[in-house]
N, C-alpha and C. Protein backbone atom coordinates (compact mmCIF):
# COMPACT_ATOMS: atom_id res chain seq x y z
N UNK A 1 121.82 144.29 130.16
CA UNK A 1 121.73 143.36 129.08
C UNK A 1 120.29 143.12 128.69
N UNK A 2 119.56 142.86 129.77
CA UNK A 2 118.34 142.61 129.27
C UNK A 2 117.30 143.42 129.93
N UNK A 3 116.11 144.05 129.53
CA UNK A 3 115.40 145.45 129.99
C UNK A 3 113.51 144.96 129.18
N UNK A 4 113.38 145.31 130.26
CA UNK A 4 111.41 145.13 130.68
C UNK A 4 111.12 145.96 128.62
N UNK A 5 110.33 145.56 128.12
CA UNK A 5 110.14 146.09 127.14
C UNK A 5 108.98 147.21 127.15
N UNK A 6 109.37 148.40 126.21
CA UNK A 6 108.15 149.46 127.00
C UNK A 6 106.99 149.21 126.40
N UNK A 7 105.96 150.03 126.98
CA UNK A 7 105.18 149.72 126.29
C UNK A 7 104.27 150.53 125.53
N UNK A 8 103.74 150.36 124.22
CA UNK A 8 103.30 151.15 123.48
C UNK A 8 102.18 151.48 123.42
N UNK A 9 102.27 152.97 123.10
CA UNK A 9 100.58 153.59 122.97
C UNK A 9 99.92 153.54 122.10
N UNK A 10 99.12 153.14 122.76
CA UNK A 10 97.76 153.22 122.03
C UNK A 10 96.34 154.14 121.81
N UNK A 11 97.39 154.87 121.68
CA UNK A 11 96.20 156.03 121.57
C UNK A 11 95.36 156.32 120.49
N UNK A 12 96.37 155.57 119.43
CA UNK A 12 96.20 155.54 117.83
C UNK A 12 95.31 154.85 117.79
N UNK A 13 94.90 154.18 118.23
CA UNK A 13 94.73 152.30 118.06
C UNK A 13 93.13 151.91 118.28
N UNK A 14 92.38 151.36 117.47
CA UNK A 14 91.22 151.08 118.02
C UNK A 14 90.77 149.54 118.01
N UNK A 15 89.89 149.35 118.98
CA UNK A 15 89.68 148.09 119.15
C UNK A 15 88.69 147.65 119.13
N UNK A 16 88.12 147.04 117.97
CA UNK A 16 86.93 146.30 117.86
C UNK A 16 86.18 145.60 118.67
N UNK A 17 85.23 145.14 118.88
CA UNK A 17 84.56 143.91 119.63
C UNK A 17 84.44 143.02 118.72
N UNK A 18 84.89 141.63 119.22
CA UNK A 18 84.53 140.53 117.90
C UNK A 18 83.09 140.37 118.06
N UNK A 19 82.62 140.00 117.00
CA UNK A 19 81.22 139.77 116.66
C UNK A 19 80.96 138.14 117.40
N UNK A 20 79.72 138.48 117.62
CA UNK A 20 79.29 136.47 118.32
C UNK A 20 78.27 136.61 117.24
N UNK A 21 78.56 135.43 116.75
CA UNK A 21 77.72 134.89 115.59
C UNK A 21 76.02 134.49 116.49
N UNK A 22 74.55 134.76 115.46
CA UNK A 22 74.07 134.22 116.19
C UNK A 22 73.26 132.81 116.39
N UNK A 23 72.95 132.61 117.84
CA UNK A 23 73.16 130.90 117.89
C UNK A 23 71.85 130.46 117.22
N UNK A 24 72.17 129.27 116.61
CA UNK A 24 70.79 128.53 115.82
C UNK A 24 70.95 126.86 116.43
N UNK A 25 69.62 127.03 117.07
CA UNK A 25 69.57 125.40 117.70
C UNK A 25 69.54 124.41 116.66
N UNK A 26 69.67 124.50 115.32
CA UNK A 26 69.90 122.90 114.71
C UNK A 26 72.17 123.19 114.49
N UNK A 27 72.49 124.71 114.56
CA UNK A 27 73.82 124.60 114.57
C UNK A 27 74.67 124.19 115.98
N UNK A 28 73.61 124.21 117.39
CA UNK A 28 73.94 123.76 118.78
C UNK A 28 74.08 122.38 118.58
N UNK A 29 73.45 121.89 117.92
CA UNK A 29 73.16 120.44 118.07
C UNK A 29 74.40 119.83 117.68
N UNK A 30 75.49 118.84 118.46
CA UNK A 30 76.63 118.11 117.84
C UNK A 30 75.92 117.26 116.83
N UNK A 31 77.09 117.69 115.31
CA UNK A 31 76.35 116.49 114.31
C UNK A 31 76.88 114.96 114.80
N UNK A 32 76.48 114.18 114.03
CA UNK A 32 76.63 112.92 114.29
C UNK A 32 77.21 112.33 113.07
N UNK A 33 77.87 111.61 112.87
CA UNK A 33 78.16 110.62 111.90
C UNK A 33 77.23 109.57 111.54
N UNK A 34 77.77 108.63 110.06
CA UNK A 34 77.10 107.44 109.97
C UNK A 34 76.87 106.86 111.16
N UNK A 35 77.69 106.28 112.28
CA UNK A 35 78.26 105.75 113.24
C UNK A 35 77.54 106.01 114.71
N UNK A 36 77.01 107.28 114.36
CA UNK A 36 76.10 107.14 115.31
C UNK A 36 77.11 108.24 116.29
N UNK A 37 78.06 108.48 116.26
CA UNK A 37 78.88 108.89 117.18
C UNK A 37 78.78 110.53 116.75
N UNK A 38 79.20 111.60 117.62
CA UNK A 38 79.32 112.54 117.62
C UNK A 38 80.26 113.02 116.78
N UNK A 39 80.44 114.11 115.98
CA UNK A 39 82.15 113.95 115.24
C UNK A 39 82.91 114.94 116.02
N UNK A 40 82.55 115.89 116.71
CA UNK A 40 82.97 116.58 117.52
C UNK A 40 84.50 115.41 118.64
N UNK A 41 84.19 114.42 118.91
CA UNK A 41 84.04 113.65 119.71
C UNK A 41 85.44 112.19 118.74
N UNK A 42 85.03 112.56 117.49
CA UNK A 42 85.59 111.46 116.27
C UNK A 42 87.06 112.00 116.28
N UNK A 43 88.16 110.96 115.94
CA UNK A 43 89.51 111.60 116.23
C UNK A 43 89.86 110.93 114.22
N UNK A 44 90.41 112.12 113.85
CA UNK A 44 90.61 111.42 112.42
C UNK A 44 92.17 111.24 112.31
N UNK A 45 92.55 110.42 111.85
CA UNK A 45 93.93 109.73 111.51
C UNK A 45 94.28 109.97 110.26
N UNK A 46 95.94 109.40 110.09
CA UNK A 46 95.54 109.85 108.30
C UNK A 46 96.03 108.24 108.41
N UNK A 47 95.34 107.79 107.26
CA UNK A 47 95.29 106.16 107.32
C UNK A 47 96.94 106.04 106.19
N UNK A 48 97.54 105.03 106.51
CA UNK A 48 98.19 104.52 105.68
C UNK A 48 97.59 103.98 103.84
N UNK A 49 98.34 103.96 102.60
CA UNK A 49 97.54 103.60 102.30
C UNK A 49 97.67 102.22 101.43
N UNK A 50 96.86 101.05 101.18
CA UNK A 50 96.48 99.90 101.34
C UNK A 50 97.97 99.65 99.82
N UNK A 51 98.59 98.57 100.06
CA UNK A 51 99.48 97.85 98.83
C UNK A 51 99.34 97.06 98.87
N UNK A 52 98.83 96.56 97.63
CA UNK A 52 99.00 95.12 96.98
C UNK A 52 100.03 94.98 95.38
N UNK A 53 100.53 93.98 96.35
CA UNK A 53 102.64 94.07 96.17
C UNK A 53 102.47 92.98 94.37
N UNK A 54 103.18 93.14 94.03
CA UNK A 54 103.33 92.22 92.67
C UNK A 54 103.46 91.02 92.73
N UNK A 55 103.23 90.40 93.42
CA UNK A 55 102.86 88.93 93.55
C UNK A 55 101.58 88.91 93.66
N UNK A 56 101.03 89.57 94.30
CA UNK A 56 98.93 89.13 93.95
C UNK A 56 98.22 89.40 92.84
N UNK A 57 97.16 88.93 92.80
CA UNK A 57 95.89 88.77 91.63
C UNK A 57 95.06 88.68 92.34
N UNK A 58 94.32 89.53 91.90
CA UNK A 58 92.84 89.56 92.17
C UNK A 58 92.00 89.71 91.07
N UNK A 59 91.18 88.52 91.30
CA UNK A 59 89.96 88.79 90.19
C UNK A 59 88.46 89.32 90.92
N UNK A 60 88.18 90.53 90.77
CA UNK A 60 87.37 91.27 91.64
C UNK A 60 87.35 92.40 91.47
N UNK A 61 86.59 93.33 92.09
CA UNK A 61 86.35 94.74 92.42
C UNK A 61 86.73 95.01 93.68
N UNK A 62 87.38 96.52 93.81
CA UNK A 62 88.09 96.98 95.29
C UNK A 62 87.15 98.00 95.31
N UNK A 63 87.12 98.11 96.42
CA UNK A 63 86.31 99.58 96.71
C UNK A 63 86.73 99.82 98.01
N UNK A 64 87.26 101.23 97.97
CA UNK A 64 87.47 101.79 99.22
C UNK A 64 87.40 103.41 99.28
N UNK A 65 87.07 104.38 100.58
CA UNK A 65 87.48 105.55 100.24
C UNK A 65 88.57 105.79 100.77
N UNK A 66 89.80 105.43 100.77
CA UNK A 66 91.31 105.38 101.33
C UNK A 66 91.79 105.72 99.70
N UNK A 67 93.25 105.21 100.01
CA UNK A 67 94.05 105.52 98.91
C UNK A 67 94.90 104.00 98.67
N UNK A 68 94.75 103.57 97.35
CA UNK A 68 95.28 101.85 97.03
C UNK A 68 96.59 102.38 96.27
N UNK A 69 97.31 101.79 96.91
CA UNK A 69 99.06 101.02 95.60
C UNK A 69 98.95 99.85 95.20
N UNK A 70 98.69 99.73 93.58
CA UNK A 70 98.67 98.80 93.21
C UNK A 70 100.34 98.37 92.54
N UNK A 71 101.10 97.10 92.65
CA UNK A 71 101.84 96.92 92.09
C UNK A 71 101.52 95.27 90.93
N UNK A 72 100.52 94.60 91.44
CA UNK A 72 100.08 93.53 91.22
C UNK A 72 98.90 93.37 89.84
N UNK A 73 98.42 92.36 89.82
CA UNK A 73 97.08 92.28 88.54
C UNK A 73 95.93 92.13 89.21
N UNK A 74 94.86 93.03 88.47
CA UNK A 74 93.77 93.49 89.12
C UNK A 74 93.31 93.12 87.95
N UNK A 75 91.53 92.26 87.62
CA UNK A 75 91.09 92.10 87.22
C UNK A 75 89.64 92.16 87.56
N UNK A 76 89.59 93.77 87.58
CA UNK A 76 88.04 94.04 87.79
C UNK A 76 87.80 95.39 87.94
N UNK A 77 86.78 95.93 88.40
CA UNK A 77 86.55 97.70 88.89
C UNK A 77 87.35 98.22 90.35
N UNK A 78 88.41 99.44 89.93
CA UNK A 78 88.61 99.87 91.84
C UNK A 78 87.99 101.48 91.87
N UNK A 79 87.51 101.49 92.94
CA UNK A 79 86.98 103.23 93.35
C UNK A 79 87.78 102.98 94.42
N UNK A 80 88.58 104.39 95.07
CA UNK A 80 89.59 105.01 95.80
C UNK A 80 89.56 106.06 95.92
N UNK A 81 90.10 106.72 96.66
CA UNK A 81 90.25 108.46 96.84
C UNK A 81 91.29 108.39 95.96
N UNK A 82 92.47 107.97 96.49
CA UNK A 82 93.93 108.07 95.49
C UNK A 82 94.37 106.62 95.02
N UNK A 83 94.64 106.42 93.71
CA UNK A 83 94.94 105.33 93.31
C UNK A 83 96.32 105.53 92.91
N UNK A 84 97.29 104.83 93.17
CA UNK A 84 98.51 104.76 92.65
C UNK A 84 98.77 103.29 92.07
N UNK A 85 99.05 103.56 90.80
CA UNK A 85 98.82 102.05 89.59
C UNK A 85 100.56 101.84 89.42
N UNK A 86 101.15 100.68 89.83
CA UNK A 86 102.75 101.07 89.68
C UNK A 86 103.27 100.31 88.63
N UNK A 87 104.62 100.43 88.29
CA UNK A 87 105.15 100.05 87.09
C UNK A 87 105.10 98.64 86.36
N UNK A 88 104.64 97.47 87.70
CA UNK A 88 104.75 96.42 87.38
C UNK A 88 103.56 95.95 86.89
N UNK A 89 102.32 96.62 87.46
CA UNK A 89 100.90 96.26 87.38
C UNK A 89 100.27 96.51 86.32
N UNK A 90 99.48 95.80 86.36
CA UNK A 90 98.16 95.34 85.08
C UNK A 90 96.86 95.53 85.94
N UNK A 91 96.31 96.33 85.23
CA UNK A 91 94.59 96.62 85.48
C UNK A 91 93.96 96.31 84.36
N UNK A 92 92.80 95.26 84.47
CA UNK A 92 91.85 95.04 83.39
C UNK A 92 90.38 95.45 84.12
N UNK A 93 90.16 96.92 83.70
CA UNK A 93 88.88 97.26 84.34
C UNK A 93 88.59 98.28 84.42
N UNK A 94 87.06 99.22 85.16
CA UNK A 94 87.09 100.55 84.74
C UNK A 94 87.80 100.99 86.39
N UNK A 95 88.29 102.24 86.37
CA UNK A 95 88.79 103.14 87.82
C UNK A 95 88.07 103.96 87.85
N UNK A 96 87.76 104.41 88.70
CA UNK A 96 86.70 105.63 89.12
C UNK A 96 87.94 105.91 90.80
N UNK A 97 87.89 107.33 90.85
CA UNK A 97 89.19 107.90 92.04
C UNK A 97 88.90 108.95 91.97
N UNK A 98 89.40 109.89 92.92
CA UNK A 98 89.55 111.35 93.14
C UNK A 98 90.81 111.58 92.09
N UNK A 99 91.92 111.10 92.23
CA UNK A 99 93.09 111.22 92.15
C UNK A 99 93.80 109.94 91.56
N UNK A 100 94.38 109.92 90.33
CA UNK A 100 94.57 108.84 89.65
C UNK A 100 96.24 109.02 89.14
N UNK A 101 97.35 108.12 89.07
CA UNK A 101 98.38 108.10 89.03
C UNK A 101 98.76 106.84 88.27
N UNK A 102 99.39 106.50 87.14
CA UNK A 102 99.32 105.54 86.02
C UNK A 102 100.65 105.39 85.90
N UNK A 103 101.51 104.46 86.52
CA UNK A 103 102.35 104.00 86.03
C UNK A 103 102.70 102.66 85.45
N UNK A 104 101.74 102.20 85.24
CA UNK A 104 101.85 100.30 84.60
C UNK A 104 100.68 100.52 83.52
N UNK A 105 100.38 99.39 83.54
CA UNK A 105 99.19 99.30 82.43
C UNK A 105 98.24 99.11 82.53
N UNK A 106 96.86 99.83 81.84
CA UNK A 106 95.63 99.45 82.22
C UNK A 106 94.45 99.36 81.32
N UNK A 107 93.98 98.92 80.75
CA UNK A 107 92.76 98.37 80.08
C UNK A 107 91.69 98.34 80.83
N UNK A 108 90.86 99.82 80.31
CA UNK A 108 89.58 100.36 80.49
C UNK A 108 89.46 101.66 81.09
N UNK A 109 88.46 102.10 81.32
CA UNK A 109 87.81 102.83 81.86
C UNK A 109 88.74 103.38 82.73
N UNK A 110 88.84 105.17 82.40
CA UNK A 110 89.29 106.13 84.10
C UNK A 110 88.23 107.40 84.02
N UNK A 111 88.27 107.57 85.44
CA UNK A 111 87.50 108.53 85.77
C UNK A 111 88.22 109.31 86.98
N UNK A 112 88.36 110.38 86.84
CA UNK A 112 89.06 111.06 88.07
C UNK A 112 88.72 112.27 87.72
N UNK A 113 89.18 113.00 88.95
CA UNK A 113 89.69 114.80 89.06
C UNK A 113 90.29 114.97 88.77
N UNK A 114 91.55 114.16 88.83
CA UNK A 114 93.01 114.39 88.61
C UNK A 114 93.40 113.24 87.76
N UNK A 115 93.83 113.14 87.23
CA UNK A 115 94.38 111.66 86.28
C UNK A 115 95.93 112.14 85.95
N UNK A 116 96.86 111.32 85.85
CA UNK A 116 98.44 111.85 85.61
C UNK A 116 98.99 110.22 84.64
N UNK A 117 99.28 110.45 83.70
CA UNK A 117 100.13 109.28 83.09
C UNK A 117 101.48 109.68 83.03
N UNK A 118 101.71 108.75 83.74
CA UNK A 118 103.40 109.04 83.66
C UNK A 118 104.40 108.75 82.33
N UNK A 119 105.41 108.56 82.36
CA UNK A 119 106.27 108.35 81.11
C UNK A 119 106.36 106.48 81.24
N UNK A 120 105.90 105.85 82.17
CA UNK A 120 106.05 104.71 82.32
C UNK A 120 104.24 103.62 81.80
N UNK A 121 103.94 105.18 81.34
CA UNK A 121 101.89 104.29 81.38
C UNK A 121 101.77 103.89 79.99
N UNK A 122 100.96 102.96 80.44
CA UNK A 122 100.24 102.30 78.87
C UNK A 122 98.72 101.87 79.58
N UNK A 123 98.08 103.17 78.53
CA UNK A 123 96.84 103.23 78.69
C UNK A 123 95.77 102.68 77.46
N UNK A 124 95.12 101.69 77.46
CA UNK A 124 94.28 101.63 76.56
C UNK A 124 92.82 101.50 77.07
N UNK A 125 91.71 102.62 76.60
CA UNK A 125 90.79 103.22 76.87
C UNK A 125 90.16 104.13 77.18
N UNK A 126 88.94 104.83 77.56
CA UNK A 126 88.84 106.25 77.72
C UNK A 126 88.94 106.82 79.04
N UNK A 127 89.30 108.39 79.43
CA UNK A 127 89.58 108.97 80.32
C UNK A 127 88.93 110.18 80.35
N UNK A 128 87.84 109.90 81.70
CA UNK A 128 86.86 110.90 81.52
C UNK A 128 87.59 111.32 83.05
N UNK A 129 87.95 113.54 82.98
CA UNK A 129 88.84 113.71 83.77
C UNK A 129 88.11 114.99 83.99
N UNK A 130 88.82 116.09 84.96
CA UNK A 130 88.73 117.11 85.51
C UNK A 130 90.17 118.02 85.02
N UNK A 131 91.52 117.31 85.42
CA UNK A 131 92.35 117.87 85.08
C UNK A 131 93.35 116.69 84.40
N UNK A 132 93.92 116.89 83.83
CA UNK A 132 94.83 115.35 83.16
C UNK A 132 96.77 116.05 82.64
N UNK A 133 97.16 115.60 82.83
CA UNK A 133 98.89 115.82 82.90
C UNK A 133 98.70 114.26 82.07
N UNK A 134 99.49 114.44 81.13
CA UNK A 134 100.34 113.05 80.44
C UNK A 134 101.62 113.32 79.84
N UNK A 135 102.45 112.59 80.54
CA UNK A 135 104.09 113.00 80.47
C UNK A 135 104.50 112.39 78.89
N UNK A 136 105.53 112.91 78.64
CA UNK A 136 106.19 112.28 77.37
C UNK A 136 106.44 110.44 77.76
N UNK A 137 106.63 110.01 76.99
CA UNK A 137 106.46 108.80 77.07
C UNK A 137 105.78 108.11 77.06
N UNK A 138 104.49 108.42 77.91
CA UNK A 138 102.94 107.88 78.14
C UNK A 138 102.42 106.91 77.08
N UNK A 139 101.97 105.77 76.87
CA UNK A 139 101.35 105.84 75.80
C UNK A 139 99.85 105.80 75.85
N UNK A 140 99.06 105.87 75.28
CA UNK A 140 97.75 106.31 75.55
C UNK A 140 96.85 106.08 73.64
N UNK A 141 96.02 105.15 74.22
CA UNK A 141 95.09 104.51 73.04
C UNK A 141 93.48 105.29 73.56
N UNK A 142 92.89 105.69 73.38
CA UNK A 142 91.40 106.07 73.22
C UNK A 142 90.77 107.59 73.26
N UNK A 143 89.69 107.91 74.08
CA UNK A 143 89.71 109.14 74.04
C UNK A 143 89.63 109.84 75.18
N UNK A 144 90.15 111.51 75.15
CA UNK A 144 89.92 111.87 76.42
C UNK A 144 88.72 112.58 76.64
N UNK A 145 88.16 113.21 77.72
CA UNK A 145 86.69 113.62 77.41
C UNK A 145 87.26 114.71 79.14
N UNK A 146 86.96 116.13 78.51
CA UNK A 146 87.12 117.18 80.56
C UNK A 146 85.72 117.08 80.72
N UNK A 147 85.50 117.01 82.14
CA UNK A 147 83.83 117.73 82.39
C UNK A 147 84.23 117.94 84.12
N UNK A 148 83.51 118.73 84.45
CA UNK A 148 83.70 119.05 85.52
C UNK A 148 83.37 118.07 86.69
N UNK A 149 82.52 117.61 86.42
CA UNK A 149 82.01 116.62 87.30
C UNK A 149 82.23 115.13 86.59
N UNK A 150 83.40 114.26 86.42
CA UNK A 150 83.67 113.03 85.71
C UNK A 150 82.79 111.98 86.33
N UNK A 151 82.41 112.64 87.40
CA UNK A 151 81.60 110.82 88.02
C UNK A 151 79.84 111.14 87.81
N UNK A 152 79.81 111.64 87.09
CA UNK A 152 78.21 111.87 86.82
C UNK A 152 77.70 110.64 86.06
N UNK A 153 76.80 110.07 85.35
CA UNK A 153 76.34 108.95 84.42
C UNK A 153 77.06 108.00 84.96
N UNK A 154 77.39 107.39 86.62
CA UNK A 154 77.93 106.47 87.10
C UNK A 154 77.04 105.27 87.82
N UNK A 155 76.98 104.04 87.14
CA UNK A 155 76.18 103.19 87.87
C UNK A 155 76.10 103.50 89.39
N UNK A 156 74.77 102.86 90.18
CA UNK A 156 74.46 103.49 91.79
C UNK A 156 75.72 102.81 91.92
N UNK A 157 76.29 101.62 91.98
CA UNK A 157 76.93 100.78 93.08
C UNK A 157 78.50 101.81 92.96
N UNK A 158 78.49 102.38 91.74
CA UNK A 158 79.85 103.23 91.66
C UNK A 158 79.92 104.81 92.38
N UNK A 159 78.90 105.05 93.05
CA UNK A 159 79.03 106.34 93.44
C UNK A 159 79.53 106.21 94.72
């Protein structure tokens, strides 16, 4: 039923030596983080990411490099890696994100790589983007503008 498997020649066959890269003492050196800590050493997680539910208001600026769900009213500037804007919410302010997702409404300013208006968005203002999807339905007041790099001409505190 069951039998030693044979084994094959290699006569055909040739076998390289892998190459060793060569060593450079600033590439020996473990980098370090802000933190001071080694990253070799750093354990990365994938973070949950932050909701604020439709009962809050905030009058303010968010800043994070995580990823925000907004369902609530925001009255001010958010920077995020991924922003998800949801059906119930109101943004009065500019966004700056990697990754931008519009399903409620927002007044002002976007800036992303990615920007997506869904069939549920109401956008009034401009959208300076990398790549942009806007579904039927969308509605959308101002102008759009591609550049490769959208976060360029960005106040310091926004970078």
């Amino acid at each position: 039923m069951f039998s030693k498997s044979k084994k094959t020649e290699t006569k055909d066959m040739v076998v390289a030596p892998v190459p060793i890269p060569p060593k450079d003492n600033e590439l020996d050196k473990p980098k370090k983080d802000i933190t001071g800590q080694p990253e070799e050493n750093k354990v990365f997680t994938k973070v949950a990411p932050s909701v604020l539910s439709s009962d809050l208001k905030v009058k303010g600026n968010l800043l994070t490099t995580g990823d925000i769900q907004i369902e609530g009213v925001i009255e001010g500037d958010i920077q995020a890696h991924l922003l998800t804007v949801g059906e119930t919410s109101k943004i009065k302010g500019e966004i700056v994100a990697d990754d931008v997702i519009i399903n409620g409404s927002v007044v002002g300013r976007i800036r992303g790589l990615k920007v997506r208006l869904t069939n549920k968005a109401r956008v009034q203002g401009d959208i300076i983007h990398k790549a942009i999807a806007i579904e039927t339905g969308a509605h959308f007041e101002g102008t759009v503008q591609r550049t490769d790099n959208p976060f360029e001409n960005l106040p310091e505190k926004k970078k």
